[in-house]
PDB file of N, CA and C in Angstrom:
ATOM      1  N   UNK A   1     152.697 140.856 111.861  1.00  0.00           N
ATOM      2  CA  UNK A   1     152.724 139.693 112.707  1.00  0.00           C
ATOM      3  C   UNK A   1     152.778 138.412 111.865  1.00  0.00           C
ATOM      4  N   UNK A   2     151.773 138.283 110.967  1.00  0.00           N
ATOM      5  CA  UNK A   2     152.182 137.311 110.278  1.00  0.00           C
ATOM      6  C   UNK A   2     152.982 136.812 109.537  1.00  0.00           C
ATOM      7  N   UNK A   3     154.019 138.011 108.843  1.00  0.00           N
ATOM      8  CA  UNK A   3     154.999 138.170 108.054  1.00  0.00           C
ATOM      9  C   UNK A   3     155.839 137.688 109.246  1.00  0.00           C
ATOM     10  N   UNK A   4     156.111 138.108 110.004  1.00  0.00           N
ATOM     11  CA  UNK A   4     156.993 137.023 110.918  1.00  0.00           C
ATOM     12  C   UNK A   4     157.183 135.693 111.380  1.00  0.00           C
ATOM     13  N   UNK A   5     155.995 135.126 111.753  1.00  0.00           N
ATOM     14  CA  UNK A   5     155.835 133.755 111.687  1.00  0.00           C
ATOM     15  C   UNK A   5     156.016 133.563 110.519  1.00  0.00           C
ATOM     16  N   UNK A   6     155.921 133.629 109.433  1.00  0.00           N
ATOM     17  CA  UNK A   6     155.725 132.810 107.903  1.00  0.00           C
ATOM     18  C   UNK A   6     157.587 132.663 107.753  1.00  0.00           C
ATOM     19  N   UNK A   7     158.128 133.635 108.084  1.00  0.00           N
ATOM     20  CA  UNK A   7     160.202 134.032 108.440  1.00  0.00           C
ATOM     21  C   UNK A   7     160.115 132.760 109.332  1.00  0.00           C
ATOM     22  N   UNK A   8     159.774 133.059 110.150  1.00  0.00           N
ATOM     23  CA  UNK A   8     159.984 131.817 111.295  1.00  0.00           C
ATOM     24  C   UNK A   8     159.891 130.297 111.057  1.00  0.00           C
ATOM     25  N   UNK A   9     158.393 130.265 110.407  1.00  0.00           N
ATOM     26  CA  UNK A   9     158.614 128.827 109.427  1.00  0.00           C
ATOM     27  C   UNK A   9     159.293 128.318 108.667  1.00  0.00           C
ATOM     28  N   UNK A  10     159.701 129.630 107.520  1.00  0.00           N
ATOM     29  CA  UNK A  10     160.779 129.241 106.108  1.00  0.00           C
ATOM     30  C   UNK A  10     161.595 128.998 107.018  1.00  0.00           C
ATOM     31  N   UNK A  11     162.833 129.781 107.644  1.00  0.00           N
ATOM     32  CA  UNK A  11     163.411 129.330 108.039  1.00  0.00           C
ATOM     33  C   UNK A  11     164.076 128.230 109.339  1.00  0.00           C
ATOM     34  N   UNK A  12     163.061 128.025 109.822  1.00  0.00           N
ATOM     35  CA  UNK A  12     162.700 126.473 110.372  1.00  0.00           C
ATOM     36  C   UNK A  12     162.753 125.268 108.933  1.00  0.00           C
ATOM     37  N   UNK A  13     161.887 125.117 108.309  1.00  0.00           N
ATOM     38  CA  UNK A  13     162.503 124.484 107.142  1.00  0.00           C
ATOM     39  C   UNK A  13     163.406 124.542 106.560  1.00  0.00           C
ATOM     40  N   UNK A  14     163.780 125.483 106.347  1.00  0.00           N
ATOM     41  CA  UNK A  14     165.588 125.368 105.755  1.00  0.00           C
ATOM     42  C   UNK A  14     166.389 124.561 106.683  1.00  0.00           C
ATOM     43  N   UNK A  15     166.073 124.906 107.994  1.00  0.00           N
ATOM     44  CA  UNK A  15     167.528 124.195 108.558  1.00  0.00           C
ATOM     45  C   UNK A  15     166.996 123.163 108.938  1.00  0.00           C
ATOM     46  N   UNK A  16     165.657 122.307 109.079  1.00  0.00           N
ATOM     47  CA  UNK A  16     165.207 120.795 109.125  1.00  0.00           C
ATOM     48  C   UNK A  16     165.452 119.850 107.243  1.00  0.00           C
ATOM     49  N   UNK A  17     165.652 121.182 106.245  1.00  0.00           N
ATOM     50  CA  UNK A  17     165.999 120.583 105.404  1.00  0.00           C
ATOM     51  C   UNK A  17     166.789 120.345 104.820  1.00  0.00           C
ATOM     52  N   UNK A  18     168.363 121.316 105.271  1.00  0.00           N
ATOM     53  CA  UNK A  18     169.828 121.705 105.499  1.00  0.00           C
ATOM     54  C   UNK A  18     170.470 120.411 106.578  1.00  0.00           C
ATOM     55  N   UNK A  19     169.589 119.856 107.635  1.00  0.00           N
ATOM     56  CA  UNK A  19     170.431 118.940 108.627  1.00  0.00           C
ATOM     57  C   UNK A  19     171.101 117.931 108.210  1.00  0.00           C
ATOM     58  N   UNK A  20     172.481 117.971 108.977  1.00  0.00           N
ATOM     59  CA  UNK A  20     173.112 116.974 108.477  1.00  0.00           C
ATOM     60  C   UNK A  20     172.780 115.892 108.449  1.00  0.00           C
ATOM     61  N   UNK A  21     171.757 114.966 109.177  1.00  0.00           N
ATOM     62  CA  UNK A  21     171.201 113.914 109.289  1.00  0.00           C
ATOM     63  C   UNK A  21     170.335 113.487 108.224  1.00  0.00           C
ATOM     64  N   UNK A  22     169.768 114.731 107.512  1.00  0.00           N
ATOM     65  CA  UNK A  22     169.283 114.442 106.711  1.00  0.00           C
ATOM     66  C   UNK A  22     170.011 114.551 105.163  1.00  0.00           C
ATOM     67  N   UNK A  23     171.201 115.473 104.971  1.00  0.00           N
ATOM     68  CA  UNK A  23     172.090 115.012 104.295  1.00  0.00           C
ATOM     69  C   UNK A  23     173.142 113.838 104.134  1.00  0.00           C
ATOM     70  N   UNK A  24     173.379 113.422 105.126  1.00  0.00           N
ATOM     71  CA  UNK A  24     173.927 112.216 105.247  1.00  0.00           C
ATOM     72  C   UNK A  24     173.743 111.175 103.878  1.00  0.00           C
ATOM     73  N   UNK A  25     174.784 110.389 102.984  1.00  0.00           N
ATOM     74  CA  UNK A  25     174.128 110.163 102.219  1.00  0.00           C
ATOM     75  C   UNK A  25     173.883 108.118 102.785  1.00  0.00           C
ATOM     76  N   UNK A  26     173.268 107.605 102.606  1.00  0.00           N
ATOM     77  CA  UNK A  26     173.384 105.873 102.750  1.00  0.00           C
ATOM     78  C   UNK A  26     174.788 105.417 102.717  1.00  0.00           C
ATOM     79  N   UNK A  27     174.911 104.667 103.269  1.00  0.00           N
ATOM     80  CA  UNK A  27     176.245 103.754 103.169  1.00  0.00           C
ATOM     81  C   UNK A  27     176.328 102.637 102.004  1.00  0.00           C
ATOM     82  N   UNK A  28     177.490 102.460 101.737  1.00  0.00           N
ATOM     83  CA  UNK A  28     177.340 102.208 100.739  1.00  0.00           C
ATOM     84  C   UNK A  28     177.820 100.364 100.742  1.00  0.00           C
ATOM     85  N   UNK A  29     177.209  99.386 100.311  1.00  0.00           N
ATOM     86  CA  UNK A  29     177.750  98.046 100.780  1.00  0.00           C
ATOM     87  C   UNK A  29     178.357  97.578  99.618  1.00  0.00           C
ATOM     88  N   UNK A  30     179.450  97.008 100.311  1.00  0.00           N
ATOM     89  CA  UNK A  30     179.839  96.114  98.515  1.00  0.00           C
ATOM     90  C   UNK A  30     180.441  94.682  98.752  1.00  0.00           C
ATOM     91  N   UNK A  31     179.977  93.560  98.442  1.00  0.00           N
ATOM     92  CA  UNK A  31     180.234  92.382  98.418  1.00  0.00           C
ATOM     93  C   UNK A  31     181.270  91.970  97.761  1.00  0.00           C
ATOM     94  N   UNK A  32     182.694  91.460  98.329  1.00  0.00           N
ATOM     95  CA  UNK A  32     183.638  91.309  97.518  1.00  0.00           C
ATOM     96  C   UNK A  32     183.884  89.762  97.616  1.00  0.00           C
ATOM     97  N   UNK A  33     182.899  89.172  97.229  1.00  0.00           N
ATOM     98  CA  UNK A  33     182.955  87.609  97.192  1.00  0.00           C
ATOM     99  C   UNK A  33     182.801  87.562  95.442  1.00  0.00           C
ATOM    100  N   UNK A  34     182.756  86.387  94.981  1.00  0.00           N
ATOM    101  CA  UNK A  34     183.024  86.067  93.977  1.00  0.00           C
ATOM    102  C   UNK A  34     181.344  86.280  93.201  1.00  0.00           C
ATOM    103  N   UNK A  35     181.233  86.526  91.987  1.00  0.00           N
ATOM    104  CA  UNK A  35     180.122  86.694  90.743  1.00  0.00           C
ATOM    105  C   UNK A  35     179.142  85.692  91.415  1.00  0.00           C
ATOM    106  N   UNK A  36     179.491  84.450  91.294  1.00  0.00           N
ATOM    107  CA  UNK A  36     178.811  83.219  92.209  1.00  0.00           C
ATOM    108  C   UNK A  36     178.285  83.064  93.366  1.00  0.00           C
ATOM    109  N   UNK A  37     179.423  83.412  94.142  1.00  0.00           N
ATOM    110  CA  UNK A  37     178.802  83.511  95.738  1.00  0.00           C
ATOM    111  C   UNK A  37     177.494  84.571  95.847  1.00  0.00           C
ATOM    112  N   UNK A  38     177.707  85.940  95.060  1.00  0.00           N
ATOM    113  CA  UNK A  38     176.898  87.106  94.915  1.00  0.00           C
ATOM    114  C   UNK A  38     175.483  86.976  94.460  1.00  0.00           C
ATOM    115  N   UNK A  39     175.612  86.238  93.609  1.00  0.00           N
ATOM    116  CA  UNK A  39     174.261  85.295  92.839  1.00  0.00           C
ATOM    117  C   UNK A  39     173.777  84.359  93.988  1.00  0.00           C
ATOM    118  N   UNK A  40     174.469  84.259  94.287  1.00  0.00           N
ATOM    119  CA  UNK A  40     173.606  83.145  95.204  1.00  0.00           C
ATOM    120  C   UNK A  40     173.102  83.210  96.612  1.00  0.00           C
ATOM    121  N   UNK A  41     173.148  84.950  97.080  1.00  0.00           N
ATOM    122  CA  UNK A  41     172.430  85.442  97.960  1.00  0.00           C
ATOM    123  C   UNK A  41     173.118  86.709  98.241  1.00  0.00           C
ATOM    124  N   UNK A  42     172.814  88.027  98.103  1.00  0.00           N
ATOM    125  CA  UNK A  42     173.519  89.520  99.055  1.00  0.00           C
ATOM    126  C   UNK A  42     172.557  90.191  99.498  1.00  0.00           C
ATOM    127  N   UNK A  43     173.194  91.120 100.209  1.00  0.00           N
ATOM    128  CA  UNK A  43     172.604  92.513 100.486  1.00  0.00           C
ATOM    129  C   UNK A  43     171.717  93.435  99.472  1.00  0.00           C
ATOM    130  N   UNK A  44     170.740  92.711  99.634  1.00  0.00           N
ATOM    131  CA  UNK A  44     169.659  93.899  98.803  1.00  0.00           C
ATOM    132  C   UNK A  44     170.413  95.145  98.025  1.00  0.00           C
ATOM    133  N   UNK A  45     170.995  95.931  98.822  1.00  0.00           N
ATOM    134  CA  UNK A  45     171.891  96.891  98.530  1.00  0.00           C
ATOM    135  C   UNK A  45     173.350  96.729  97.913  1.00  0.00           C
ATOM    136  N   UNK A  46     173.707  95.785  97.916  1.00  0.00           N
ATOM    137  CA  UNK A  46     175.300  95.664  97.953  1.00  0.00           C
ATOM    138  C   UNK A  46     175.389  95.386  96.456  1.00  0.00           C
ATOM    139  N   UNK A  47     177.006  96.042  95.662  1.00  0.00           N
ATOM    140  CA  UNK A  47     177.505  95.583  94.620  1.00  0.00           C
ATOM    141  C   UNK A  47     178.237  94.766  95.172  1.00  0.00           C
ATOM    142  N   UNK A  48     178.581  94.198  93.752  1.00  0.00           N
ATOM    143  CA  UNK A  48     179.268  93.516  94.159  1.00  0.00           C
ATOM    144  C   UNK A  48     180.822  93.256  93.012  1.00  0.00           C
ATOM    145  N   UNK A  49     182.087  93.359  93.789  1.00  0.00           N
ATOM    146  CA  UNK A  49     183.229  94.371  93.397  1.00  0.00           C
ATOM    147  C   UNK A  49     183.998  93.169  93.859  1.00  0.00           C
ATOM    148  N   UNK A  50     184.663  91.892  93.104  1.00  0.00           N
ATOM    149  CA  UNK A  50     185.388  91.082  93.847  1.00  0.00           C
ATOM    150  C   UNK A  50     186.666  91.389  94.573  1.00  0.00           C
ATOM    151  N   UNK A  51     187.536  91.134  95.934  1.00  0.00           N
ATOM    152  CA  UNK A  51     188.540  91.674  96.643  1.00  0.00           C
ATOM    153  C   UNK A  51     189.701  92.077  95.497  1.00  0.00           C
ATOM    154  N   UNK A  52     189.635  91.381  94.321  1.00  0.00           N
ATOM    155  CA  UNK A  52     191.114  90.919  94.091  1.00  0.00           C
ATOM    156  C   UNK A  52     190.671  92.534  92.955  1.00  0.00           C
ATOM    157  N   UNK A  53     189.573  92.898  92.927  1.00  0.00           N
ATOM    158  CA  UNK A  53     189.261  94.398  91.893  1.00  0.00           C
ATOM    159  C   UNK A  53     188.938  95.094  92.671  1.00  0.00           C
ATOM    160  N   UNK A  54     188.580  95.473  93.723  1.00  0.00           N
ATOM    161  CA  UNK A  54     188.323  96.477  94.493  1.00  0.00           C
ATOM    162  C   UNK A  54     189.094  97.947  94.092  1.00  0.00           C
ATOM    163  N   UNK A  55     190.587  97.811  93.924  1.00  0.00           N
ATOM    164  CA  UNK A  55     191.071  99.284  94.050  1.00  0.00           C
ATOM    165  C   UNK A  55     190.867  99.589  92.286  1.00  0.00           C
ATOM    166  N   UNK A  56     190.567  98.914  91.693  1.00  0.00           N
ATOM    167  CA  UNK A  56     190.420  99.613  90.622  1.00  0.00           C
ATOM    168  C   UNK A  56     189.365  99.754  89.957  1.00  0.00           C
ATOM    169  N   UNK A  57     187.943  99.033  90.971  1.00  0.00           N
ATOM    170  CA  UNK A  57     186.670  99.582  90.224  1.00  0.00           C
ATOM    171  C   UNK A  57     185.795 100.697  91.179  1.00  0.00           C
ATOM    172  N   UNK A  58     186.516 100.750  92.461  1.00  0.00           N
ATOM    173  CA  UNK A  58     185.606 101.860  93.335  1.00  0.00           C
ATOM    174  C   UNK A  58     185.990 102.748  93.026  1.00  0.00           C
ATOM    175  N   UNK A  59     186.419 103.359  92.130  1.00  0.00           N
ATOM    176  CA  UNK A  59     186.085 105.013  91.796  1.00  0.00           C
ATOM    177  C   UNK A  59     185.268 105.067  90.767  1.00  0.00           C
ATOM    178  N   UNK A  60     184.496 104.047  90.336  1.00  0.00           N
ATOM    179  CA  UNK A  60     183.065 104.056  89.462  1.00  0.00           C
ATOM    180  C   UNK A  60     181.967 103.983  90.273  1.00  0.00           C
ATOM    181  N   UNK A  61     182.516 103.603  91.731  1.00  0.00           N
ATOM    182  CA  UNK A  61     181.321 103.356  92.427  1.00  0.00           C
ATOM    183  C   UNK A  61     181.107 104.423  93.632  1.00  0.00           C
ATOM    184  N   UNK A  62     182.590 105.346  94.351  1.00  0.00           N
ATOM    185  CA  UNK A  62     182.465 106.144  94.562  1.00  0.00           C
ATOM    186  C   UNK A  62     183.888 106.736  94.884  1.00  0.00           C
ATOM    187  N   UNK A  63     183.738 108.191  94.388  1.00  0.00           N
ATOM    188  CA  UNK A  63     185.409 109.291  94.734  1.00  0.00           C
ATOM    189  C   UNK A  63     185.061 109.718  95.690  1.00  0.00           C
ATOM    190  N   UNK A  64     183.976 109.653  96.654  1.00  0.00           N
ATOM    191  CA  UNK A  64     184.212 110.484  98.436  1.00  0.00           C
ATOM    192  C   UNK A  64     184.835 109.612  99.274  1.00  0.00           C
ATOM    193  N   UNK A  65     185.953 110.116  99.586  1.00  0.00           N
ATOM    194  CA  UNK A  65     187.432 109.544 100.395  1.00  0.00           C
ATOM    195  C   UNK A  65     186.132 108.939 102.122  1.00  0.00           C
ATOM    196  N   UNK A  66     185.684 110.151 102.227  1.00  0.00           N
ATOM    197  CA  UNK A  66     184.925 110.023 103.601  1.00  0.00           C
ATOM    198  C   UNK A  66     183.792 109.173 103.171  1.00  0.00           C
ATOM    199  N   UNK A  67     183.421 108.519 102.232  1.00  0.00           N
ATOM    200  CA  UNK A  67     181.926 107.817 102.459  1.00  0.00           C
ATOM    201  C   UNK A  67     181.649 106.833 102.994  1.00  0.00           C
ATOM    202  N   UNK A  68     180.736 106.581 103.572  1.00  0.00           N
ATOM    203  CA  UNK A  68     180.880 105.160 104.756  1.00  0.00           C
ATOM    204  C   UNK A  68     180.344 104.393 103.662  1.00  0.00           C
ATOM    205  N   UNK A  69     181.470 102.944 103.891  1.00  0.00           N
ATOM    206  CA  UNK A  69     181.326 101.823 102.773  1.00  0.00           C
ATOM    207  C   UNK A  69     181.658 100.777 104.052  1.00  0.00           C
ATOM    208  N   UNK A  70     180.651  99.684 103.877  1.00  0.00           N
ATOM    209  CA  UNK A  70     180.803  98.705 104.400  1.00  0.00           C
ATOM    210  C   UNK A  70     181.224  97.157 103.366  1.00  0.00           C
ATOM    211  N   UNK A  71     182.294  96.538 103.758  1.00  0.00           N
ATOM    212  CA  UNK A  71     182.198  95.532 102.639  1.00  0.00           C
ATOM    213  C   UNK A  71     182.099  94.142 103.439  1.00  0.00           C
ATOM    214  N   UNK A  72     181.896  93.142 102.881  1.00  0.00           N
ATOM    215  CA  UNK A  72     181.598  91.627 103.426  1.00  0.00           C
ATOM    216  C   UNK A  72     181.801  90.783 102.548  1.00  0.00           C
ATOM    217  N   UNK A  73     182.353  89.689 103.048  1.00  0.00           N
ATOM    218  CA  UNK A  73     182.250  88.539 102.225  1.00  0.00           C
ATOM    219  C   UNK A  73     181.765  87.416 102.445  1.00  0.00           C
ATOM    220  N   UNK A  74     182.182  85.997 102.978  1.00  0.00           N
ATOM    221  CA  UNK A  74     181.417  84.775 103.050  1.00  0.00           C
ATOM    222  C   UNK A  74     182.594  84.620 104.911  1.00  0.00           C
ATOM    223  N   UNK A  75     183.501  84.892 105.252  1.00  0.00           N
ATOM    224  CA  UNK A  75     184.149  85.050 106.575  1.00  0.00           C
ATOM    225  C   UNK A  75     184.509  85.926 107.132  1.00  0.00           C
ATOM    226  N   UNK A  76     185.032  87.046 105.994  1.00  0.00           N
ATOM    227  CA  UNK A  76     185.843  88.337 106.692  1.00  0.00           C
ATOM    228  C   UNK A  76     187.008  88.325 106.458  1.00  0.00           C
ATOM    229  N   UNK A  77     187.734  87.524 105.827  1.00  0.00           N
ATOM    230  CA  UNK A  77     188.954  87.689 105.239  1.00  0.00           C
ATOM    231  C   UNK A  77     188.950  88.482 104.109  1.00  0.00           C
ATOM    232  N   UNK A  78     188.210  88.157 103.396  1.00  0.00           N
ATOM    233  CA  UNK A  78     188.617  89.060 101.925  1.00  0.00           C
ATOM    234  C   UNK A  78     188.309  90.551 102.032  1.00  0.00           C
ATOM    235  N   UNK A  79     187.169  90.510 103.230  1.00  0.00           N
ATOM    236  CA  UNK A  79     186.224  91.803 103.325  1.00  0.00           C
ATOM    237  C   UNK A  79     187.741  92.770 103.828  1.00  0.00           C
ATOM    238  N   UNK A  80     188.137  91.672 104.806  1.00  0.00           N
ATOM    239  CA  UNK A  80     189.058  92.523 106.037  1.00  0.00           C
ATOM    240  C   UNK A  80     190.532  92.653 104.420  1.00  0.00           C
ATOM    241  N   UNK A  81     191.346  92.276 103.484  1.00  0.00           N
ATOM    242  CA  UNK A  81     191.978  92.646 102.357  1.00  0.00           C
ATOM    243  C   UNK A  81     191.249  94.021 101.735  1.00  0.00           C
ATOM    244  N   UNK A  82     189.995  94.012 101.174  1.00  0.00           N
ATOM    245  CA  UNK A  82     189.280  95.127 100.632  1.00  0.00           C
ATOM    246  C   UNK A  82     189.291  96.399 101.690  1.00  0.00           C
ATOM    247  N   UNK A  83     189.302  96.025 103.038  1.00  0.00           N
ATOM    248  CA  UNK A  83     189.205  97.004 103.831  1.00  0.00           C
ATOM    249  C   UNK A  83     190.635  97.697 103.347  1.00  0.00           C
ATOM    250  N   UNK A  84     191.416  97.168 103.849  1.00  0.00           N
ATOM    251  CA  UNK A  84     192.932  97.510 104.253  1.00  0.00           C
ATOM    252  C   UNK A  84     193.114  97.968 102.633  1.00  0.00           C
ATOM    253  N   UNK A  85     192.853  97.329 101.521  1.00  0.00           N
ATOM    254  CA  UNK A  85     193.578  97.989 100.096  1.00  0.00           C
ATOM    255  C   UNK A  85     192.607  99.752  99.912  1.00  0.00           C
ATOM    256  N   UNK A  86     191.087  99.645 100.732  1.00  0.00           N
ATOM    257  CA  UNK A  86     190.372 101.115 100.385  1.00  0.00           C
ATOM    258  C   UNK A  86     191.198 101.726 101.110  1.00  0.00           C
ATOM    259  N   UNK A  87     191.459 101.557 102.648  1.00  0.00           N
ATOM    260  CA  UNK A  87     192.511 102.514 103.599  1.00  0.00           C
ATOM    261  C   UNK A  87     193.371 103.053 103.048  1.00  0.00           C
ATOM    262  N   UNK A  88     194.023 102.196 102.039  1.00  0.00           N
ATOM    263  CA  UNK A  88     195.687 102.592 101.639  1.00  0.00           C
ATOM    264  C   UNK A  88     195.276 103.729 100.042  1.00  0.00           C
ATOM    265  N   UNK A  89     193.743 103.547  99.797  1.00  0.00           N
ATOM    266  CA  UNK A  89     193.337 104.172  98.421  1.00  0.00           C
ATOM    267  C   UNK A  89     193.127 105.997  99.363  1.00  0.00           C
ATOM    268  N   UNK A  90     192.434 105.702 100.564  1.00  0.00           N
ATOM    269  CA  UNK A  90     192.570 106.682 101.049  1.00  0.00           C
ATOM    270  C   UNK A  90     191.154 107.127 101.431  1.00  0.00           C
ATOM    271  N   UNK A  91     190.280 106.028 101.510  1.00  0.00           N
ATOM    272  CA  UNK A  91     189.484 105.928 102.140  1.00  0.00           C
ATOM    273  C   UNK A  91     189.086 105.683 103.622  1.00  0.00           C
ATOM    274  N   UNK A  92     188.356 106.349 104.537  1.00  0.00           N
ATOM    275  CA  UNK A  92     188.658 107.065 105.795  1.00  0.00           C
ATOM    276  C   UNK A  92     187.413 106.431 106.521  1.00  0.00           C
ATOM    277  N   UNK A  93     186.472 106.043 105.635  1.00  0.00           N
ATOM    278  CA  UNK A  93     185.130 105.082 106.504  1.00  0.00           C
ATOM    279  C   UNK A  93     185.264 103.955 106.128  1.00  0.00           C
ATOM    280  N   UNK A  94     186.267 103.018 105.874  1.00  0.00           N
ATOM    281  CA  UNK A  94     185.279 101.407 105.584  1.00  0.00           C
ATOM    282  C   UNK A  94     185.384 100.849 106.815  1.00  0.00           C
ATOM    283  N   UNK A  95     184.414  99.638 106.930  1.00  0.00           N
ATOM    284  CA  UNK A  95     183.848  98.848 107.991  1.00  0.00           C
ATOM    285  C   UNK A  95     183.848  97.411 107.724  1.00  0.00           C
ATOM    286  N   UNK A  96     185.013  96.578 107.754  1.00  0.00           N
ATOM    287  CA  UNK A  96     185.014  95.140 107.492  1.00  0.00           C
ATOM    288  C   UNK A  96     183.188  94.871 108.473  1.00  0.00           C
ATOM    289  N   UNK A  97     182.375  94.458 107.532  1.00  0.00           N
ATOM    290  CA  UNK A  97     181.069  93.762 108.797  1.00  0.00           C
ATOM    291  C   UNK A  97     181.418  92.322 108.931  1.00  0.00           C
ATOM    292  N   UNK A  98     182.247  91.716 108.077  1.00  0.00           N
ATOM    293  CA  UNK A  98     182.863  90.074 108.476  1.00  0.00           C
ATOM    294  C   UNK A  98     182.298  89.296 107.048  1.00  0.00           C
ATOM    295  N   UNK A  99     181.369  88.619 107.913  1.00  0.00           N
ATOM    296  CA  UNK A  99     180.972  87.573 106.628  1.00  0.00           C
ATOM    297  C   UNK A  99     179.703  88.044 106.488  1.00  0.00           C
ATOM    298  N   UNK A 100     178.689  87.208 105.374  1.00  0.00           N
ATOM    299  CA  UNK A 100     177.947  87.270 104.979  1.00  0.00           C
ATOM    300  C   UNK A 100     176.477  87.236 105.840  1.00  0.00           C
ATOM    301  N   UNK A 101     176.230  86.439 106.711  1.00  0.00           N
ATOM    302  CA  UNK A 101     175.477  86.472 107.923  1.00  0.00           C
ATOM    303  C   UNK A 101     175.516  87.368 108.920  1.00  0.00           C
ATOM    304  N   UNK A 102     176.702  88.063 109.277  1.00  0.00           N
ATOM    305  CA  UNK A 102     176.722  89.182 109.910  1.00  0.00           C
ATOM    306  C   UNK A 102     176.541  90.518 108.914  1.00  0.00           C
ATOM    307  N   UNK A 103     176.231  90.256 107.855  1.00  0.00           N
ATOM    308  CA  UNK A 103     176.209  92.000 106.948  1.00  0.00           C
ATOM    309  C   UNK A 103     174.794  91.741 106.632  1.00  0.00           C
ATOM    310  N   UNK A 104     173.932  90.282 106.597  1.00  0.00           N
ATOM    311  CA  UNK A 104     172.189  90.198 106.848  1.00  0.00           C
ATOM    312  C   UNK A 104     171.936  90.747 107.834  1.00  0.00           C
ATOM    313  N   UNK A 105     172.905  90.156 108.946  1.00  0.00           N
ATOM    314  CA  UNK A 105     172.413  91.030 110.378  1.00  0.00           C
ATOM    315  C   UNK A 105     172.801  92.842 110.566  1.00  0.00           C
ATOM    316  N   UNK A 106     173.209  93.455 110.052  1.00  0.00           N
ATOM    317  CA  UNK A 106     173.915  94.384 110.157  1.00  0.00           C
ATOM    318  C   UNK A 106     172.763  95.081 109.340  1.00  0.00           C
ATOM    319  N   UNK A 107     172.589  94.813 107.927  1.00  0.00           N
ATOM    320  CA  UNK A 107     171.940  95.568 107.130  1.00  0.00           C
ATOM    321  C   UNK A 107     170.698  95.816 107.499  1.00  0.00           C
ATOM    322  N   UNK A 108     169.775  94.720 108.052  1.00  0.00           N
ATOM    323  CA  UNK A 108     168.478  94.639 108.653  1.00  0.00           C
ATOM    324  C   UNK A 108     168.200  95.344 109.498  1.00  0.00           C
ATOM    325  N   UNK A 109     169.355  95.176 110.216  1.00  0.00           N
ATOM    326  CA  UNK A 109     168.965  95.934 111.616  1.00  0.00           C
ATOM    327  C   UNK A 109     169.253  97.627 111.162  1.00  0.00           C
ATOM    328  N   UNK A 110     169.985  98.035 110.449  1.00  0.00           N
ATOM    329  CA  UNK A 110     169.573  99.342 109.639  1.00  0.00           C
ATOM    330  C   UNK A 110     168.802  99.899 108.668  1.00  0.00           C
ATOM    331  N   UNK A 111     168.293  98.611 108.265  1.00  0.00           N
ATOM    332  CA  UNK A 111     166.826  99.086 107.012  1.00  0.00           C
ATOM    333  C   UNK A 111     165.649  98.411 107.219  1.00  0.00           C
ATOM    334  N   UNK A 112     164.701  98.501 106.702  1.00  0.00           N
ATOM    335  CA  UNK A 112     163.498  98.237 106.490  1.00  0.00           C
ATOM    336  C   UNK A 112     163.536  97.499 105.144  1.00  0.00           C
ATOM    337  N   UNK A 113     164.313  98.042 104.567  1.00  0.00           N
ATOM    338  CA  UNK A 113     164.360  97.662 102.886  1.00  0.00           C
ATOM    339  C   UNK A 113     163.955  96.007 102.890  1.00  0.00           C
ATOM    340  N   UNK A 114     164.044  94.971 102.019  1.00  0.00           N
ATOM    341  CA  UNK A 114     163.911  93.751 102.216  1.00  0.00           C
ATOM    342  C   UNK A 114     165.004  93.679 101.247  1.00  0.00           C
ATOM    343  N   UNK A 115     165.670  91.876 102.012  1.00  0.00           N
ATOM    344  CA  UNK A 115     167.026  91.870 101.411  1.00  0.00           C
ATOM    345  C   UNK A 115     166.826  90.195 100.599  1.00  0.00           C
ATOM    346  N   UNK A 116     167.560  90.100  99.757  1.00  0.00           N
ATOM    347  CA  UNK A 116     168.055  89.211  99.216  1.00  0.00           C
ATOM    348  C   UNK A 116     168.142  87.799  99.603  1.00  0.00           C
ATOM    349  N   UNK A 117     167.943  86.676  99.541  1.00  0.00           N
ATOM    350  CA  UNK A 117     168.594  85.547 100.441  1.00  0.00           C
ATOM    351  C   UNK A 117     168.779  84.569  98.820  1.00  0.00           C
TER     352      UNK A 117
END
């Protein structure tokens, strides 16, 4: 009897520790505003990868085609360029969040972490 429950537990843990939710890995943020702008307030989380380098430094930062990457800048123009040059790299999650005030709001409202200002 007990040898069964103890089966029943392990494998209850395996698959609460197998779930995809819990594999899932973080998203990944990257600020494609300028060295300056970046310094002078981001995302706790975010690199920062200017638009005009984007396709040639995110495969230091990541090779999963599927990883959710959110990028931002100071309006959403450059973010929304970085979007469209990862698409064409062949990346399948990015998320223009716009500008810089909307990726405070965005990030917060998904972490706890404390961010940058």
């Amino acid at each position: 009897m007990k040898h069964g429950f103890h089966m029943k537990l392990f494998s209850a843990s395996l698959a609460l520790l197998f779930s995809p939710a819990l594999l899932a890995a973080d998203p990944i943020w990257i600020d494609v505003r300028s060295a300056d702008e970046y310094n002078s307030g981001h995302v706790s989380d975010a690199v920062n990868i200017p638009h005009t380098k984007i396709a040639e430094d995110i495969s230091a930062l990541s090779g999963e085609k599927d990883a959710l990457i959110y990028v931002y800048c100071r309006s959403g123009r450059r973010s929304g360029i970085a979007k469209a040059t990862l698409e064409n790299l062949g990346y399948t999650q990015v998320v223009n969040v716009g500008g810089f005030d909307q990726a405070m709001k965005k990030y917060t409202g998904e972490s706890t972490r404390e961010t940058v200002q």
